[in-house]
Protein backbone atom coordinates (compact mmCIF):
# COMPACT_ATOMS: atom_id res chain seq x y z
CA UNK A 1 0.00 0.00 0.00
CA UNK A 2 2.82 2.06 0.84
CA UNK A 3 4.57 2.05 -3.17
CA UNK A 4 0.96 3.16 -4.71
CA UNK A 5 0.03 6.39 -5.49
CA UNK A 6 -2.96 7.65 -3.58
CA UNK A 7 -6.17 8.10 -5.86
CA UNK A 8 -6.65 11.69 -6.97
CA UNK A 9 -9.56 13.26 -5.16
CA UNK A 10 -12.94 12.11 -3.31
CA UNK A 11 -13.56 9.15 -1.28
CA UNK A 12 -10.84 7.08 -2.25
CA UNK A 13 -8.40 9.42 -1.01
CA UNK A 14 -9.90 9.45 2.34
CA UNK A 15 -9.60 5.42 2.65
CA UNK A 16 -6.42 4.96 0.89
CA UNK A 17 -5.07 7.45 3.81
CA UNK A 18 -6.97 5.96 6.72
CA UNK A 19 -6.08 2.66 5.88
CA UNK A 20 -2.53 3.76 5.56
CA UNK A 21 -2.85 5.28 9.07
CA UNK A 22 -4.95 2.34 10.13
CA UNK A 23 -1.98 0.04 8.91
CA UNK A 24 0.88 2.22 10.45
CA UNK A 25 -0.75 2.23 13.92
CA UNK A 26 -1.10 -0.90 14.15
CA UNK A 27 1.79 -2.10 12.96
CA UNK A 28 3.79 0.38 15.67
CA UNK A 29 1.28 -1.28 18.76
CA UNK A 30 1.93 -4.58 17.42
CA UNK A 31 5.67 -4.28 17.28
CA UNK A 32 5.93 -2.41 20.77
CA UNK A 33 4.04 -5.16 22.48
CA UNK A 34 5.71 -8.11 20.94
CA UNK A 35 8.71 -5.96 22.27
CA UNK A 36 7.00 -6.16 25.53
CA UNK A 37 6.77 -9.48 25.58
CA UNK A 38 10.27 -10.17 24.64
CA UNK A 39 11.06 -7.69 27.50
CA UNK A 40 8.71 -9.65 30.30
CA UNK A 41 10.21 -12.92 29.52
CA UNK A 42 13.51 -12.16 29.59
CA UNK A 43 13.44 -10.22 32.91
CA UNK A 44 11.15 -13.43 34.10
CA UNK A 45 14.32 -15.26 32.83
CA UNK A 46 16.62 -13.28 34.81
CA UNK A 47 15.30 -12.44 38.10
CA UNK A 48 14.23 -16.20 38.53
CA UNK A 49 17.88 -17.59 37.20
CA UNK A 50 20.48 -14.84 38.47
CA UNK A 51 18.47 -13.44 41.75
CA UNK A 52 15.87 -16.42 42.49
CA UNK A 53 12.77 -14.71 42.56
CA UNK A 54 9.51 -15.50 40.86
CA UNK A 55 7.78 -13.17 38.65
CA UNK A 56 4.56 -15.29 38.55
CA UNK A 57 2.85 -12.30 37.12
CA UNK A 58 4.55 -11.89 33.88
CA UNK A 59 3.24 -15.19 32.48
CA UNK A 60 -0.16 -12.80 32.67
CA UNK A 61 0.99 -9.45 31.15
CA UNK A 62 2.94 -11.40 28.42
CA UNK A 63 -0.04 -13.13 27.47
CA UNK A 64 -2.48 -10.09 27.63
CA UNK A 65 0.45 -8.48 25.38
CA UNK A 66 0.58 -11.12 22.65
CA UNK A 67 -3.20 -11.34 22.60
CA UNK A 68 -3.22 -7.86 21.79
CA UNK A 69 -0.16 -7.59 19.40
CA UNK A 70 -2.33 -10.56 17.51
CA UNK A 71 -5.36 -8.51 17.10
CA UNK A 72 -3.62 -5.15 16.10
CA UNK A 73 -1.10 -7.27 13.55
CA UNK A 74 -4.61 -9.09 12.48
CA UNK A 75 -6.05 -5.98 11.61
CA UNK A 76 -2.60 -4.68 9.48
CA UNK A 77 -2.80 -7.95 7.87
CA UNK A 78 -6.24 -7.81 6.72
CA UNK A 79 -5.58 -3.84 5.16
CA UNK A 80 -2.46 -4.95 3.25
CA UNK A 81 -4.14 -8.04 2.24
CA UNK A 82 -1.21 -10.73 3.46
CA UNK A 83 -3.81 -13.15 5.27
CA UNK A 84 -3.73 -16.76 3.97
CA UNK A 85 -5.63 -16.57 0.36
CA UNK A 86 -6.30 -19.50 -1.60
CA UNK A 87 -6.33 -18.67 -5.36
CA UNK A 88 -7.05 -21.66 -7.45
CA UNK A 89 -9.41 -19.98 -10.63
CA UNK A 90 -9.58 -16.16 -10.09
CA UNK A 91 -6.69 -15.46 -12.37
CA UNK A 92 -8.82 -17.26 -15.16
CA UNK A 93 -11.87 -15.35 -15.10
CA UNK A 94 -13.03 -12.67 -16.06
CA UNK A 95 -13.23 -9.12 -14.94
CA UNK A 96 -16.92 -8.70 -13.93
CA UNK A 97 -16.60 -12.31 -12.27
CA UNK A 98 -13.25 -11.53 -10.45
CA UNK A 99 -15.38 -8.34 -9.01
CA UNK A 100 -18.31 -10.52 -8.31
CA UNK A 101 -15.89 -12.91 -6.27
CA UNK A 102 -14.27 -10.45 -4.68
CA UNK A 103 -16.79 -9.01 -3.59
CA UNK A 104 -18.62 -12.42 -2.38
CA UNK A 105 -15.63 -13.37 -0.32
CA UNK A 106 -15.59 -10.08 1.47
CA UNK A 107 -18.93 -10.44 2.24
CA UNK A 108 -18.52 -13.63 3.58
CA UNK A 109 -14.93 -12.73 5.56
CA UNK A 110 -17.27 -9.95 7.47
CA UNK A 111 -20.33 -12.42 8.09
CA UNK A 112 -17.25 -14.33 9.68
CA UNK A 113 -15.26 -12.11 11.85
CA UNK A 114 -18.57 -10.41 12.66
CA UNK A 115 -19.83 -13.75 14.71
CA UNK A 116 -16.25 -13.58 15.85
CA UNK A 117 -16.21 -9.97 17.28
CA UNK A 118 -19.81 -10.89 18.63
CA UNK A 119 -18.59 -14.21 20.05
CA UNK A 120 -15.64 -12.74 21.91
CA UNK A 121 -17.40 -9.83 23.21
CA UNK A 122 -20.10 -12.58 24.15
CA UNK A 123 -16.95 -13.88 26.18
CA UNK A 124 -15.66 -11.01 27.56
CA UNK A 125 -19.68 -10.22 29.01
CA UNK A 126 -19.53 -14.20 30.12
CA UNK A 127 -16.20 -14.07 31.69
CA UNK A 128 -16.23 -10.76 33.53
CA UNK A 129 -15.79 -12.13 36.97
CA UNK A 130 -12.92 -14.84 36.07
CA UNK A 131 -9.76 -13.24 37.45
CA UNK A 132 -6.34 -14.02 36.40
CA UNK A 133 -4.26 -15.96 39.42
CA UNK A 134 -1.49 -13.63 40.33
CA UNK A 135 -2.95 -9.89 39.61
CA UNK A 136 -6.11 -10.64 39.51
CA UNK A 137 -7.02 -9.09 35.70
CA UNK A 138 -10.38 -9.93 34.72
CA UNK A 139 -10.81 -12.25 31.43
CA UNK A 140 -12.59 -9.62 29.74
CA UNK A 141 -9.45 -7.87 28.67
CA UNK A 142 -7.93 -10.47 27.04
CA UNK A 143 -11.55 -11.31 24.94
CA UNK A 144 -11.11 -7.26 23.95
CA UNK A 145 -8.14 -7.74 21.87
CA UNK A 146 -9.43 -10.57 20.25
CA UNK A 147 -12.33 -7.85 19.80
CA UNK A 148 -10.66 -5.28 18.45
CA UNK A 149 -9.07 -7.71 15.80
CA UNK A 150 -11.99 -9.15 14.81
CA UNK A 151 -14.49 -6.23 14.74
CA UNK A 152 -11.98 -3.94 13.38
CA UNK A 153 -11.52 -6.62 10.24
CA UNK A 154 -15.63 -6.52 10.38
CA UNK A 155 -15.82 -2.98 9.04
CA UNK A 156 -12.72 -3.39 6.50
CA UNK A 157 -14.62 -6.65 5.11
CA UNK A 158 -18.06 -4.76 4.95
CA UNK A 159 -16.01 -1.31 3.19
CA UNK A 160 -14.81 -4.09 0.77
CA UNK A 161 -17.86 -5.27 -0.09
CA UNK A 162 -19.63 -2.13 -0.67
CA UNK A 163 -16.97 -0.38 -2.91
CA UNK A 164 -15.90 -3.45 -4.33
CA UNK A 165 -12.10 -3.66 -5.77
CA UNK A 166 -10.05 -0.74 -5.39
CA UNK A 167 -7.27 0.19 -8.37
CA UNK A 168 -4.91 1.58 -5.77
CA UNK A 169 -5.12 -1.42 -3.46
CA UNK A 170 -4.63 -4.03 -6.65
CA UNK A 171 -1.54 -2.19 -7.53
CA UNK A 172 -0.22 -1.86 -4.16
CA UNK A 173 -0.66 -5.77 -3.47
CA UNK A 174 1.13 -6.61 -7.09
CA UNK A 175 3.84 -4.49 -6.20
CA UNK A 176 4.54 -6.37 -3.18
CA UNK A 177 3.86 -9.56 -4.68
CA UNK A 178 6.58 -8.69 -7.66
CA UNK A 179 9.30 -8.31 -4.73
């Protein structure tokens, strides 16, 4: 997304940026709490091996962190278009089919992570008084990133379907598929 020109005025302009701000965001909260993680573990690690204390609690955070860094890196990965795709006969038809597909599959991607944004907030509602063992963090934060993944890819799925291929997201994805 990042190599293609931005569309030239109206509507288009506005997504192409959001979804480049969209992407960027979410690419800088999923790398600093990966980096979290890293930095949880390996003080875990450390205290426990050269001190001998137990940090019990990190286990916790480190999880809630990854959880998170999944959703937000989810979210990326569904704007740039790098989630597992299976293309076995859309190079071989035609163009008003490959729109009709396209636009089928992203229809059916936000029927999907819509039951999965409603399932996990479902969860977090369910799970609101299950506490985490050493700090005591209730479940429902961990079912919010899952949330925020899921519902977030939702609305992208649902824009896709309405407006239907873009020319400035086709070129960015073949310019990352030619490197």
């Amino acid at each position: 997304m990042t190599t293609s020109p931005p569309p030239a005025s109206g509507v288009d302009r506005l997504a192409y940026h959001l979804l480049k701000v969209i992407t960027r965001t979410c690419d800088a909260l999923g790398v600093l709490l990966l980096a979290g993680v890293l930095v949880l573990i390996v003080a875990a690690i450390v205290v426990r091996d050269i001190i001998g204390l137990s940090m019990a609690w990190t286990e916790e955070v480190a999880t809630l962190l990854a959880i998170y860094a999944v959703g937000f890196g989810s979210l990326s990965a569904w704007v740039r278009g790098e989630h597992l795709l299976v293309d076995l006969f859309s190079h071989r038809l035609g163009n008003l089919a490959r729109h009709i597909q396209y636009r089928l599959v992203a229809l059916l991607s936000a029927g999907f992570f819509g039951m999965a944004a409603y399932g996990s907030l479902a969860m977090s509602i369910a799970s609101a008084n299950n506490r985490t063992v050493s700090l005591g963090i209730s479940f429902t934060y961990l079912y919010y990133g899952i949330f925020i993944g899921f519902a977030g890819m939702t609305l992208l799925a649902t824009w896709q379907a309405l407006r239907g291929p873009v020319e400035w997201h086709a070129v960015a994805s073949s310019s990352q598929e030619a490197d």
